[in-house]
PDB file of N, CA and C in Angstrom:
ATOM      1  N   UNK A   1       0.837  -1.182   0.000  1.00  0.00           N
ATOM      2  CA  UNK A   1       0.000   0.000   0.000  1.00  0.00           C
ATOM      3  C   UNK A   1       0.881   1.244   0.000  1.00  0.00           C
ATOM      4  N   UNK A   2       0.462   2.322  -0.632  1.00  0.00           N
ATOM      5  CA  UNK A   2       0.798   3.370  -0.771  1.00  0.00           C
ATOM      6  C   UNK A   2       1.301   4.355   0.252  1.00  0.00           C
ATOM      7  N   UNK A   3       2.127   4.853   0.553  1.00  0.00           N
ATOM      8  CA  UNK A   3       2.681   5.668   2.060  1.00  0.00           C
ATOM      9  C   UNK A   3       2.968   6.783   1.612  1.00  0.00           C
ATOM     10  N   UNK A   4       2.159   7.887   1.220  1.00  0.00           N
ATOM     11  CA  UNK A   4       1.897   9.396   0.630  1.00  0.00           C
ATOM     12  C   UNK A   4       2.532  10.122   1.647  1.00  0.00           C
ATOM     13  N   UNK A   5       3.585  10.799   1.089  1.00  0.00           N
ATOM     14  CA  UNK A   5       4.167  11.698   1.769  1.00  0.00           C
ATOM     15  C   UNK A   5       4.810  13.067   1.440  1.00  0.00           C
ATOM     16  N   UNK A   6       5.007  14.563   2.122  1.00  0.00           N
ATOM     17  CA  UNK A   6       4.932  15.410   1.376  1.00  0.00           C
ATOM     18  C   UNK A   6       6.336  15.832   0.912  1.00  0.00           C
ATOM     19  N   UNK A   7       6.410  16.747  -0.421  1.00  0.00           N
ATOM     20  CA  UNK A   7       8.478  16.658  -0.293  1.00  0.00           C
ATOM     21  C   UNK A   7       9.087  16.825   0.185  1.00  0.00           C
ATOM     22  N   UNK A   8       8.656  17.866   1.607  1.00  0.00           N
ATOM     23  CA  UNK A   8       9.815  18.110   2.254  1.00  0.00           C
ATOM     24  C   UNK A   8      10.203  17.095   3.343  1.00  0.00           C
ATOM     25  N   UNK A   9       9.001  16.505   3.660  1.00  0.00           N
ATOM     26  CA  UNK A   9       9.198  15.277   4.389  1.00  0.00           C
ATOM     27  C   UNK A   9       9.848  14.170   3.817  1.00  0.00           C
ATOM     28  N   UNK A  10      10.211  13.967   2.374  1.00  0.00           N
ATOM     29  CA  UNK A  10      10.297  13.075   1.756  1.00  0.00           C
ATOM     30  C   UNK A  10      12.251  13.533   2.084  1.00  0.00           C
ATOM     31  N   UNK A  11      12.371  14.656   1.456  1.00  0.00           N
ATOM     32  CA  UNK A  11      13.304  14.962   1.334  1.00  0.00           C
ATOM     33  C   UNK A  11      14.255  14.863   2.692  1.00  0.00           C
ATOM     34  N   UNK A  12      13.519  15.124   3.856  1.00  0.00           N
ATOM     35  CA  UNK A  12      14.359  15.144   5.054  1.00  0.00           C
ATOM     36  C   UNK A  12      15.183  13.567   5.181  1.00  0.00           C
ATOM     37  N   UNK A  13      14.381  12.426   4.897  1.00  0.00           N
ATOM     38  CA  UNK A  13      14.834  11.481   4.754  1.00  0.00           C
ATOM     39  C   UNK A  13      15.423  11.142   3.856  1.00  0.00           C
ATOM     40  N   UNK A  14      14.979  11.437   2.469  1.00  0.00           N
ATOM     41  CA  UNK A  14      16.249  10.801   1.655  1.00  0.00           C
ATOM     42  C   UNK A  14      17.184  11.556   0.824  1.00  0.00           C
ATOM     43  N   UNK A  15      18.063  11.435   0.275  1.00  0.00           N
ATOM     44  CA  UNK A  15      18.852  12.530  -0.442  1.00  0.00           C
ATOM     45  C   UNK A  15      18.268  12.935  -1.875  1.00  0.00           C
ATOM     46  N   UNK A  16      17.293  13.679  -1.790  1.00  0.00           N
ATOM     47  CA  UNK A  16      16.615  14.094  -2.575  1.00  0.00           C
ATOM     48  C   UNK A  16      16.269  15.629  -2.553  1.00  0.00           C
ATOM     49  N   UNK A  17      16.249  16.415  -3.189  1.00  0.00           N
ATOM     50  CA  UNK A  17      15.362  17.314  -3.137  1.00  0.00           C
ATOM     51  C   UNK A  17      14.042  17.629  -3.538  1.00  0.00           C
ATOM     52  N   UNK A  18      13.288  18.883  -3.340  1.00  0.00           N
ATOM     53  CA  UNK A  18      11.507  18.866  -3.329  1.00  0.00           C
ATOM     54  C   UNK A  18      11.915  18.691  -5.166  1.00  0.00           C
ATOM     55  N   UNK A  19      12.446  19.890  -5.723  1.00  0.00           N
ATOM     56  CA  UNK A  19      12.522  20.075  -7.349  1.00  0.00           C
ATOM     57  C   UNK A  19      12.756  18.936  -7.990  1.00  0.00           C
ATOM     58  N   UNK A  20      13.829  18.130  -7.434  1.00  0.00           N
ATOM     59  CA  UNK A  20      13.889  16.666  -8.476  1.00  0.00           C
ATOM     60  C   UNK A  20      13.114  15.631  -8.250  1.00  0.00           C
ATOM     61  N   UNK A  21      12.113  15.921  -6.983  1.00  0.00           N
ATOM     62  CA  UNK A  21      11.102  14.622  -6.917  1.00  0.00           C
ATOM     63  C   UNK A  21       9.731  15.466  -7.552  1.00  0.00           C
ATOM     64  N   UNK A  22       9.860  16.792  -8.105  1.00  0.00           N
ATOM     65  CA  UNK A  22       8.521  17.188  -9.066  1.00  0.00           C
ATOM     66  C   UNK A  22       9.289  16.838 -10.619  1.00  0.00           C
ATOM     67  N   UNK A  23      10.248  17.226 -10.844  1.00  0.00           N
ATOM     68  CA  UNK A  23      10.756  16.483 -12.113  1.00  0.00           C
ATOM     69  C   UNK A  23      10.606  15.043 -12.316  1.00  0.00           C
ATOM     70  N   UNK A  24      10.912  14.087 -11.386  1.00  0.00           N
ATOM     71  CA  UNK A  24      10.976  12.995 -11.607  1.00  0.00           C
ATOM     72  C   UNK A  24       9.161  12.307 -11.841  1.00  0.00           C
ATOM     73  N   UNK A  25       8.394  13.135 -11.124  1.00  0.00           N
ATOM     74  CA  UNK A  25       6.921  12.990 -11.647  1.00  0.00           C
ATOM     75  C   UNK A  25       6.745  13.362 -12.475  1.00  0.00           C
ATOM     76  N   UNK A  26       7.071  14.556 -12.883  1.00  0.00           N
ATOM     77  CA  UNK A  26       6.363  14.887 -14.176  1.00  0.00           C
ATOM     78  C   UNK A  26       6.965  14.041 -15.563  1.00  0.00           C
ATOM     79  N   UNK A  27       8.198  13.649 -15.568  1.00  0.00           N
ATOM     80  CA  UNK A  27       8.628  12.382 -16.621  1.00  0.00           C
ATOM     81  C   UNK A  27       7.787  10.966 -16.002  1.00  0.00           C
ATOM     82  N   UNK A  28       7.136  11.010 -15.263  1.00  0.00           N
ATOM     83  CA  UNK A  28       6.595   9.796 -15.475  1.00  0.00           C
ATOM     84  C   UNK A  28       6.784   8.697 -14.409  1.00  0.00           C
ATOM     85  N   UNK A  29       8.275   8.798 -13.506  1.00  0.00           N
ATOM     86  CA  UNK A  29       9.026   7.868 -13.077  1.00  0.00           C
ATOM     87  C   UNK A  29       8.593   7.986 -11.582  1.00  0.00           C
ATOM     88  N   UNK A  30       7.893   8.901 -10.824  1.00  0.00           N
ATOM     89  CA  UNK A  30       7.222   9.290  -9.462  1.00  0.00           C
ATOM     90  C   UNK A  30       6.021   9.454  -9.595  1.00  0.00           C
ATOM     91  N   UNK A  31       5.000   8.107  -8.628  1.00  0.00           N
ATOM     92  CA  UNK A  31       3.125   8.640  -8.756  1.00  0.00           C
ATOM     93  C   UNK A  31       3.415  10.089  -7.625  1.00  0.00           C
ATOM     94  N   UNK A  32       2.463  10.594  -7.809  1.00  0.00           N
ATOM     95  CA  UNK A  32       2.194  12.635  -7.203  1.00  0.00           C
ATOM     96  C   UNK A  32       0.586  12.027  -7.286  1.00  0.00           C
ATOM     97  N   UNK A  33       0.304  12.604  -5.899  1.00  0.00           N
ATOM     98  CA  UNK A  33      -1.002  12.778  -5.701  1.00  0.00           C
ATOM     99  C   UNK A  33      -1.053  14.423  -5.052  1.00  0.00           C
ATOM    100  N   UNK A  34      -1.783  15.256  -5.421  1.00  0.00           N
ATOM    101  CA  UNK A  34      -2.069  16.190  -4.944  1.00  0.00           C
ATOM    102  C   UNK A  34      -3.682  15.815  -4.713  1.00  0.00           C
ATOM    103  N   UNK A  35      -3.481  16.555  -2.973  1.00  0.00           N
ATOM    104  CA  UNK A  35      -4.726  16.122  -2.038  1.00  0.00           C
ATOM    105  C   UNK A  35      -5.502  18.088  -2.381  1.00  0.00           C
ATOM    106  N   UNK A  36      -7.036  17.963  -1.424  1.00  0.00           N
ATOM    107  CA  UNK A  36      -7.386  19.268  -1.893  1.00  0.00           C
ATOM    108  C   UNK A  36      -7.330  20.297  -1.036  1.00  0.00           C
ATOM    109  N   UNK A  37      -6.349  20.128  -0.643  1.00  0.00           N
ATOM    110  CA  UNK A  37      -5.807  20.951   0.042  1.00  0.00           C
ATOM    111  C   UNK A  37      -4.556  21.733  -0.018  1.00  0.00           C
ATOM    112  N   UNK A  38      -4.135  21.369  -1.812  1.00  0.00           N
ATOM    113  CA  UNK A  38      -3.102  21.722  -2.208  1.00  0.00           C
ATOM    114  C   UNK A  38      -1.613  21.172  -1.970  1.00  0.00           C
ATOM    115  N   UNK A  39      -1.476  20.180  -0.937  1.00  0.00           N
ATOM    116  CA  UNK A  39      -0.216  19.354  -0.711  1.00  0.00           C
ATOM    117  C   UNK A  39       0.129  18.602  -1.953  1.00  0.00           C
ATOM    118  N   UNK A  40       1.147  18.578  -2.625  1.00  0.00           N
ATOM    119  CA  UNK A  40       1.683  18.105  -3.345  1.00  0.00           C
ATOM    120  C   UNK A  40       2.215  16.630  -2.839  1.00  0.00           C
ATOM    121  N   UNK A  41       2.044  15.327  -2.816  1.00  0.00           N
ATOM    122  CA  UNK A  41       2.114  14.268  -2.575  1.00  0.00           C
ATOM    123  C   UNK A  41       2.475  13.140  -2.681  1.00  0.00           C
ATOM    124  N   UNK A  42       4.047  12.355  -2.485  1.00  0.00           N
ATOM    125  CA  UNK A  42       5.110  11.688  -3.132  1.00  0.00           C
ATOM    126  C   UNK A  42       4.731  10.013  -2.490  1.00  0.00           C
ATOM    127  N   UNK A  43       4.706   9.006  -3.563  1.00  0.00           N
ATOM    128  CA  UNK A  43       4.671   7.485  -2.387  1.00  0.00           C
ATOM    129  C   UNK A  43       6.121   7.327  -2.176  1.00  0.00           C
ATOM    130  N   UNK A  44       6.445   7.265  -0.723  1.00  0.00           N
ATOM    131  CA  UNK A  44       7.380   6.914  -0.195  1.00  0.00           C
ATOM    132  C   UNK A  44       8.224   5.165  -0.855  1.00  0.00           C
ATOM    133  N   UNK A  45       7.539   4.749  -0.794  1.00  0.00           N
ATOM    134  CA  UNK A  45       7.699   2.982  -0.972  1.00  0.00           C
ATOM    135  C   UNK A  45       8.369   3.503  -2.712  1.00  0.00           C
ATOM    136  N   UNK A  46       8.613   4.086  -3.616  1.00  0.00           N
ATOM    137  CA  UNK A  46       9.060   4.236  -4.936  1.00  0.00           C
ATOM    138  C   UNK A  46      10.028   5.280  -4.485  1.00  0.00           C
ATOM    139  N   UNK A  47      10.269   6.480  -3.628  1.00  0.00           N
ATOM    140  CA  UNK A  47      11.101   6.770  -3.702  1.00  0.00           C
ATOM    141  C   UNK A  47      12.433   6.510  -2.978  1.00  0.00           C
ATOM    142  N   UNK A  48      12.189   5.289  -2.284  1.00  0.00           N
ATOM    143  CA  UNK A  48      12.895   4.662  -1.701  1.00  0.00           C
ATOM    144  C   UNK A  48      13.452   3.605  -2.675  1.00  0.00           C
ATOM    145  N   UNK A  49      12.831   3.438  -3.268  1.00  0.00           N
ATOM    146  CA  UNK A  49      13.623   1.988  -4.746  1.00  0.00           C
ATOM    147  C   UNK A  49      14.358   3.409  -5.268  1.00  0.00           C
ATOM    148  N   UNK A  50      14.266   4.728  -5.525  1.00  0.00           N
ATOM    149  CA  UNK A  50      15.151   5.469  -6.320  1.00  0.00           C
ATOM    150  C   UNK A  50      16.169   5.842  -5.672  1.00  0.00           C
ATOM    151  N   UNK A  51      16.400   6.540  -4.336  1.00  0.00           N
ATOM    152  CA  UNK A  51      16.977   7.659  -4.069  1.00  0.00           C
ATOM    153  C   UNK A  51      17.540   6.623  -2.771  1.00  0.00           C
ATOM    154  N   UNK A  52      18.585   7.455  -2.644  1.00  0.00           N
ATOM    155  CA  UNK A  52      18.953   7.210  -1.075  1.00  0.00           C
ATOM    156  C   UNK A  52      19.169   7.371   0.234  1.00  0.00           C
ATOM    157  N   UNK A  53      18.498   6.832   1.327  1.00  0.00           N
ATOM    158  CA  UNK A  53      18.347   7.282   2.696  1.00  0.00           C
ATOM    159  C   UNK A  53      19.383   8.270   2.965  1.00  0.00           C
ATOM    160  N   UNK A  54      18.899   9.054   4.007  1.00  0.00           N
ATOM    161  CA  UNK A  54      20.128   9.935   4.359  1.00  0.00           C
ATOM    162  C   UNK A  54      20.423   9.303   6.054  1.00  0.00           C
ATOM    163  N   UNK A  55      21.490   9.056   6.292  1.00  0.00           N
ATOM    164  CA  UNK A  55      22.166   8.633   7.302  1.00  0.00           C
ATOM    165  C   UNK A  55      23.121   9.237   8.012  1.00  0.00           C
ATOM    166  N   UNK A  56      22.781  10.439   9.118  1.00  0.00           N
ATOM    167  CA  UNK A  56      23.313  10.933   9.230  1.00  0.00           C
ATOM    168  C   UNK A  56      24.005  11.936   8.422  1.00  0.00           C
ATOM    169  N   UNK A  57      25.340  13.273   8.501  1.00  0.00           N
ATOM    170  CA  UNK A  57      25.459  13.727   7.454  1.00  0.00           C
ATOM    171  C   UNK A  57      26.970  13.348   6.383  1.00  0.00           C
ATOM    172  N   UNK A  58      26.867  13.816   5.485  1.00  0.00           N
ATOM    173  CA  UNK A  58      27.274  13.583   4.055  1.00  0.00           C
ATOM    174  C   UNK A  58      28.975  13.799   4.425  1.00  0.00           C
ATOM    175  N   UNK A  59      29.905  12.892   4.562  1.00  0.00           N
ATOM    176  CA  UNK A  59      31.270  13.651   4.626  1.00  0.00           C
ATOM    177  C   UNK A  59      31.912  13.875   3.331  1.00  0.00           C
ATOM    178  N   UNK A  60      32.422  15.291   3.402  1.00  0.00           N
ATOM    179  CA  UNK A  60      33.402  15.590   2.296  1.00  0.00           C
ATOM    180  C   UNK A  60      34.537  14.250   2.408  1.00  0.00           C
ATOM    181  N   UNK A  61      34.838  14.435   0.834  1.00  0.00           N
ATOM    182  CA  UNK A  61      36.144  14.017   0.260  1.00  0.00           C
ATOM    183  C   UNK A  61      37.220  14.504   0.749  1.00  0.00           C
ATOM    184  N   UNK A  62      38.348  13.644   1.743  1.00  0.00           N
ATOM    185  CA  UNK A  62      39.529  14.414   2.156  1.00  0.00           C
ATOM    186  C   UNK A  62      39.945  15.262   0.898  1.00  0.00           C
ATOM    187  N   UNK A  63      41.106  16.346   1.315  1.00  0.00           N
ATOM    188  CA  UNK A  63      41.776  16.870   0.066  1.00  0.00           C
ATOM    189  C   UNK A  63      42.968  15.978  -0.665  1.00  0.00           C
ATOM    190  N   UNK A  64      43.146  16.179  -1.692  1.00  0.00           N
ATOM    191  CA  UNK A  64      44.296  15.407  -2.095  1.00  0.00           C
ATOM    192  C   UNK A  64      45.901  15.130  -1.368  1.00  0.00           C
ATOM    193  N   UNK A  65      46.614  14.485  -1.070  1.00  0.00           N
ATOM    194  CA  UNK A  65      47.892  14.997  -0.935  1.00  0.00           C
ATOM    195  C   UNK A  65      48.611  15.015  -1.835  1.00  0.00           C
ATOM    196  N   UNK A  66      50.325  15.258  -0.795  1.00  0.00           N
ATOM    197  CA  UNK A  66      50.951  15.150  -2.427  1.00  0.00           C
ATOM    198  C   UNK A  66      51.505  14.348  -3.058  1.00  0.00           C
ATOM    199  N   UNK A  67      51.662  12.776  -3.048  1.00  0.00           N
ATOM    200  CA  UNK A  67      51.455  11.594  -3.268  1.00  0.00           C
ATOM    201  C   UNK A  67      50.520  11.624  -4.724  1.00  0.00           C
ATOM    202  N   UNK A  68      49.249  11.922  -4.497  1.00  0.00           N
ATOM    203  CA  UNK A  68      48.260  11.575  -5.199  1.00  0.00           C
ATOM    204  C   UNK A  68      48.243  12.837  -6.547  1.00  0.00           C
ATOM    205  N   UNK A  69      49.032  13.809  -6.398  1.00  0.00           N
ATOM    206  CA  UNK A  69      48.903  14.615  -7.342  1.00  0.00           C
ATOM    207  C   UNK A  69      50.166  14.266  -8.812  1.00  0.00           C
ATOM    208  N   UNK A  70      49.486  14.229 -10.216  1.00  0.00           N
ATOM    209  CA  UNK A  70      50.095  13.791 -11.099  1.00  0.00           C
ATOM    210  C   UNK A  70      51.215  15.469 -11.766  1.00  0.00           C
ATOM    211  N   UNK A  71      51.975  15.338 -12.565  1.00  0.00           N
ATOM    212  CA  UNK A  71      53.122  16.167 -12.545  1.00  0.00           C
ATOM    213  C   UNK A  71      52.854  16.075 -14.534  1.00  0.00           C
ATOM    214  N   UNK A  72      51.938  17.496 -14.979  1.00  0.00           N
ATOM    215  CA  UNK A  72      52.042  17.169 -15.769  1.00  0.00           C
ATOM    216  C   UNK A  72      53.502  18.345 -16.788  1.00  0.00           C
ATOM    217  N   UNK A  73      54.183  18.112 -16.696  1.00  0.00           N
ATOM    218  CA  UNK A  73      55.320  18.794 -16.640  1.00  0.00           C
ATOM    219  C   UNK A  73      56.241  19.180 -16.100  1.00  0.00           C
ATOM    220  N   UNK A  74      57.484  19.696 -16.922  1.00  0.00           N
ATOM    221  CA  UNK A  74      58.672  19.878 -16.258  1.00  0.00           C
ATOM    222  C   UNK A  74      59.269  21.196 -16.736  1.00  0.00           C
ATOM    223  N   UNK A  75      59.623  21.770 -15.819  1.00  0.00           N
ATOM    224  CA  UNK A  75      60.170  23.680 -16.114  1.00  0.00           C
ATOM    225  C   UNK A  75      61.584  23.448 -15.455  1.00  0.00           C
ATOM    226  N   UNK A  76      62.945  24.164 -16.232  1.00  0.00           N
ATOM    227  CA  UNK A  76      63.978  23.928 -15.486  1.00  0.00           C
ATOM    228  C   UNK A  76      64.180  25.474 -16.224  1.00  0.00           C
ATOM    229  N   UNK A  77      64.690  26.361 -14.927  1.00  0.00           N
ATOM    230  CA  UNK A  77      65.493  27.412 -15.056  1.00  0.00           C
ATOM    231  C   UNK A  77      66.474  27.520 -15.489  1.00  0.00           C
ATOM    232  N   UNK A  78      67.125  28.414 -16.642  1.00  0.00           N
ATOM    233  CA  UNK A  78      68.766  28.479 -16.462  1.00  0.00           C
ATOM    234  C   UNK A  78      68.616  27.561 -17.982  1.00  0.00           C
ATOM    235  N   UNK A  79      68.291  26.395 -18.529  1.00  0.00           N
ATOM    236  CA  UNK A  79      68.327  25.806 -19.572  1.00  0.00           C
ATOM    237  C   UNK A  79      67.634  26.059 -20.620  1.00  0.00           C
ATOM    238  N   UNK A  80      68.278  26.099 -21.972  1.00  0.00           N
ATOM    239  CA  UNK A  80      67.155  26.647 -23.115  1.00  0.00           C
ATOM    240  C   UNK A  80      66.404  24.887 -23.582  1.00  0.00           C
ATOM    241  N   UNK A  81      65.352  25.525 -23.852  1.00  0.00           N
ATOM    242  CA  UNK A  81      64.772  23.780 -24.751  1.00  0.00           C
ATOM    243  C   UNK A  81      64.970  23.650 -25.976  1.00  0.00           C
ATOM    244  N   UNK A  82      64.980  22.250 -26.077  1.00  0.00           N
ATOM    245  CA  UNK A  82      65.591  21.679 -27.069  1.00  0.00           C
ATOM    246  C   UNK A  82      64.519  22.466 -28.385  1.00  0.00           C
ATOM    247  N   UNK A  83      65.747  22.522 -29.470  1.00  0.00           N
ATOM    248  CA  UNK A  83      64.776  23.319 -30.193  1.00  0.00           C
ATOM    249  C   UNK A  83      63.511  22.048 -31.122  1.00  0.00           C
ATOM    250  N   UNK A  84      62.580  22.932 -31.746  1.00  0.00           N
ATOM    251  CA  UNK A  84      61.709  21.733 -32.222  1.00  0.00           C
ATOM    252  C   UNK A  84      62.119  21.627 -33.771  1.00  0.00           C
ATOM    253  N   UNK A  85      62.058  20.529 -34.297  1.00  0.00           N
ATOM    254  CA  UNK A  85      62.466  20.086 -35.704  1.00  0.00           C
ATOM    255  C   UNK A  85      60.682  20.427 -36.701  1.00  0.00           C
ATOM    256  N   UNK A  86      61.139  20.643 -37.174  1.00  0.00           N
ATOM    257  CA  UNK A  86      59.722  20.772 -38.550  1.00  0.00           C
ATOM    258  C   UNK A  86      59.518  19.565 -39.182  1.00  0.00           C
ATOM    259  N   UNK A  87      59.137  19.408 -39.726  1.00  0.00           N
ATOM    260  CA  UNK A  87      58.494  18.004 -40.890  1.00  0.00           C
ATOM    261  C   UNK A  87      58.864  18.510 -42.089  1.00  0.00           C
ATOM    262  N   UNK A  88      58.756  17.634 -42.889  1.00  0.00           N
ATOM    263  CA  UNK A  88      58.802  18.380 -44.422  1.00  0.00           C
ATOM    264  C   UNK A  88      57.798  19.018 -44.495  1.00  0.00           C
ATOM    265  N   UNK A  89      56.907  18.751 -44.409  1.00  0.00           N
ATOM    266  CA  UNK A  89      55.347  19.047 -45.012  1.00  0.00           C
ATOM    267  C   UNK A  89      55.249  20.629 -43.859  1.00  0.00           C
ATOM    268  N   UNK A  90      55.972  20.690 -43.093  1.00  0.00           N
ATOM    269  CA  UNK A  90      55.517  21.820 -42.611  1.00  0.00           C
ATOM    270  C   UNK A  90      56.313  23.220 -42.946  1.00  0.00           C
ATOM    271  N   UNK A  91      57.823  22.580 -43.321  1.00  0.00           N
ATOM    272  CA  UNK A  91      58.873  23.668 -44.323  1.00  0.00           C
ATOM    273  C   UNK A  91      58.162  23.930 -45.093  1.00  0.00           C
ATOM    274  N   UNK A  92      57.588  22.910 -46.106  1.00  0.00           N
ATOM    275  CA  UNK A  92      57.292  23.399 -47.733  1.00  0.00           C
ATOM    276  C   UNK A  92      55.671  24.492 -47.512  1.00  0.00           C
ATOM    277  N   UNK A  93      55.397  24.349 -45.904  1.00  0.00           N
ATOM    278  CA  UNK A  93      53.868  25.476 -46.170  1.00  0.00           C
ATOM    279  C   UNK A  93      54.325  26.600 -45.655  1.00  0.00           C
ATOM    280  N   UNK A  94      55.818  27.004 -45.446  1.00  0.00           N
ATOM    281  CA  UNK A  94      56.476  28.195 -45.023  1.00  0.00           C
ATOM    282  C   UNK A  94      57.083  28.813 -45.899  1.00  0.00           C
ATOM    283  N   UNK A  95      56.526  30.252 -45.601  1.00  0.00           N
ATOM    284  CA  UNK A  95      57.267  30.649 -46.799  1.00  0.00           C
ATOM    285  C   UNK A  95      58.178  30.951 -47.472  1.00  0.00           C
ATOM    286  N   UNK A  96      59.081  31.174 -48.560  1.00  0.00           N
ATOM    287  CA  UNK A  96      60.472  30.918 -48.628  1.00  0.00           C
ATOM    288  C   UNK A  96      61.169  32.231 -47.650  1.00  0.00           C
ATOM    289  N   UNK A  97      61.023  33.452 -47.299  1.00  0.00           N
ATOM    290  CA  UNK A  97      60.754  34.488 -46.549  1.00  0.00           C
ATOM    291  C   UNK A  97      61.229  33.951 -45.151  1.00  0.00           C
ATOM    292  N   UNK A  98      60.178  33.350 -44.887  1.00  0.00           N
ATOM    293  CA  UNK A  98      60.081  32.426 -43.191  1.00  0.00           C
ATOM    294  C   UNK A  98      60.855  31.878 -43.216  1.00  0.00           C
ATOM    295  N   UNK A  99      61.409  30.675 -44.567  1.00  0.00           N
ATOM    296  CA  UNK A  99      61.855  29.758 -43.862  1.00  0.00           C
ATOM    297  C   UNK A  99      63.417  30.115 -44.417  1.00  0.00           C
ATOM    298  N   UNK A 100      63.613  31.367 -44.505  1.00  0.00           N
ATOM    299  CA  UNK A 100      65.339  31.911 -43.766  1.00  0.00           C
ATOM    300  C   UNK A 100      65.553  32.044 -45.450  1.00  0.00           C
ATOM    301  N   UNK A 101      65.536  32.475 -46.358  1.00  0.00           N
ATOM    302  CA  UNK A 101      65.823  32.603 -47.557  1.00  0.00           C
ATOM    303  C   UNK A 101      66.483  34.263 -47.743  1.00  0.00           C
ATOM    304  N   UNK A 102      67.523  34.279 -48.726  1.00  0.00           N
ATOM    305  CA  UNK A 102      67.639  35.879 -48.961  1.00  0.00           C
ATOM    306  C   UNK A 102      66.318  36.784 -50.190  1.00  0.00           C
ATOM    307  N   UNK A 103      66.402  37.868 -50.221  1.00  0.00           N
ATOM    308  CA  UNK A 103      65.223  38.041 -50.436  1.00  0.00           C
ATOM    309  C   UNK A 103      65.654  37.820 -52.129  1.00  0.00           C
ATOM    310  N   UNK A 104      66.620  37.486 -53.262  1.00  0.00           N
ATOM    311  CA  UNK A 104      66.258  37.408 -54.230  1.00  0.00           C
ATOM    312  C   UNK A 104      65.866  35.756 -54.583  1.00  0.00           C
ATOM    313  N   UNK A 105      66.433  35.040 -53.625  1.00  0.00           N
ATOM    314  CA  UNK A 105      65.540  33.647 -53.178  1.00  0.00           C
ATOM    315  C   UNK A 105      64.332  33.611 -53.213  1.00  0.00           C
ATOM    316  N   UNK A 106      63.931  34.751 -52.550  1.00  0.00           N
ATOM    317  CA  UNK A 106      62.188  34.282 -52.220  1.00  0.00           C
ATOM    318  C   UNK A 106      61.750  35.175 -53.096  1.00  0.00           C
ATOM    319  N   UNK A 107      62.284  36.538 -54.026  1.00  0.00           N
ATOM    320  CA  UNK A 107      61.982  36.433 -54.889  1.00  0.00           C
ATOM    321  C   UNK A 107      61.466  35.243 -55.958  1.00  0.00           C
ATOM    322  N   UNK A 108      62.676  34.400 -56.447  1.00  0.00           N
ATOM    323  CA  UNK A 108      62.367  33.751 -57.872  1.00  0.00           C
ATOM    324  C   UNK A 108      61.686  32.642 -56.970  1.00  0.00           C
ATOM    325  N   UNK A 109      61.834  32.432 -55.825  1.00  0.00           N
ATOM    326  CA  UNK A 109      60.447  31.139 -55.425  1.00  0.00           C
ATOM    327  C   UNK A 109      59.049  31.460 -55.502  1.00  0.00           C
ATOM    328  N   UNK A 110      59.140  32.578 -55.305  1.00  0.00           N
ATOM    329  CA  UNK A 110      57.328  33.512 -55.013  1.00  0.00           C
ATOM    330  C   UNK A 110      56.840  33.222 -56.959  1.00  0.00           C
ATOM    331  N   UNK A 111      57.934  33.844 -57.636  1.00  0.00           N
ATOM    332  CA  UNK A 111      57.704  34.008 -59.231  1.00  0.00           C
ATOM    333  C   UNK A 111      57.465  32.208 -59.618  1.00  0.00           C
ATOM    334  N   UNK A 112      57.880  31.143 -59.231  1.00  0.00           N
ATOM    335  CA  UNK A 112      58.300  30.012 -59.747  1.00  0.00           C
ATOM    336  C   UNK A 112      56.999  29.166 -58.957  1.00  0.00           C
ATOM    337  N   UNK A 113      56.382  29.681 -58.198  1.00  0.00           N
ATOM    338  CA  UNK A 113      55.431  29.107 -57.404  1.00  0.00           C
ATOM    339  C   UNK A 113      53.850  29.469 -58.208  1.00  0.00           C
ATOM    340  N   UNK A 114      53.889  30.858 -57.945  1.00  0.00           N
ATOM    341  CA  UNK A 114      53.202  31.714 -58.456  1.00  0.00           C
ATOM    342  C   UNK A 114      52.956  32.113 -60.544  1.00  0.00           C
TER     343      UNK A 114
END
């Protein structure tokens, strides 16, 4: 049998709030009886197959230490980095200009391209 109860009562017990047990009726998934007296009206016995009791209160997640923290990089002062190499394919989309030419070079490349 049915055990009609109202949201905030519903809510004190389980980890629920009033808004997601009117959402969860109105998709279909919570019976709502509203009595005429305007109480909005949840069966306990279904929201107990959904949601979960509250037991006492909720403990936070310790914080991380520093063990558990990952290192995504490395910075060293004082050293230059290694320089980066190009591809072919990424010389030939540079322009002769860019890629260190004198300018009657990138002259007849601009003309020979173009």
């Amino acid at each position: 049998m049915a055990n009609w109860k109202t949201a905030s009562e519903i809510a004190g017990r389980y980890r629920v709030g009033e808004s997601r047990l009117l959402d969860f009726s109105q998709r279909g998934n919570l019976p709502l009886l509203r009595s005429p007296d305007g109480l909005t009206l949840f069966d306990e016995e279904v929201v107990a197959k959904i949601f979960q009791p509250r037991e006492g209160e909720i403990v936070a997640l310790a914080p991380p230490t520093h063990a558990t923290l990952a290192v995504l990089g490395v910075s060293r002062l004082g050293e230059r980095p290694t320089p980066h190499t190009r591809s072919t394919r990424q010389t030939h989309r540079r322009s002769p200009r860019a890629a260190g030419a004198s300018e009657p070079e990138a002259a007849a490349a601009t003309k020979a391209v173009g």
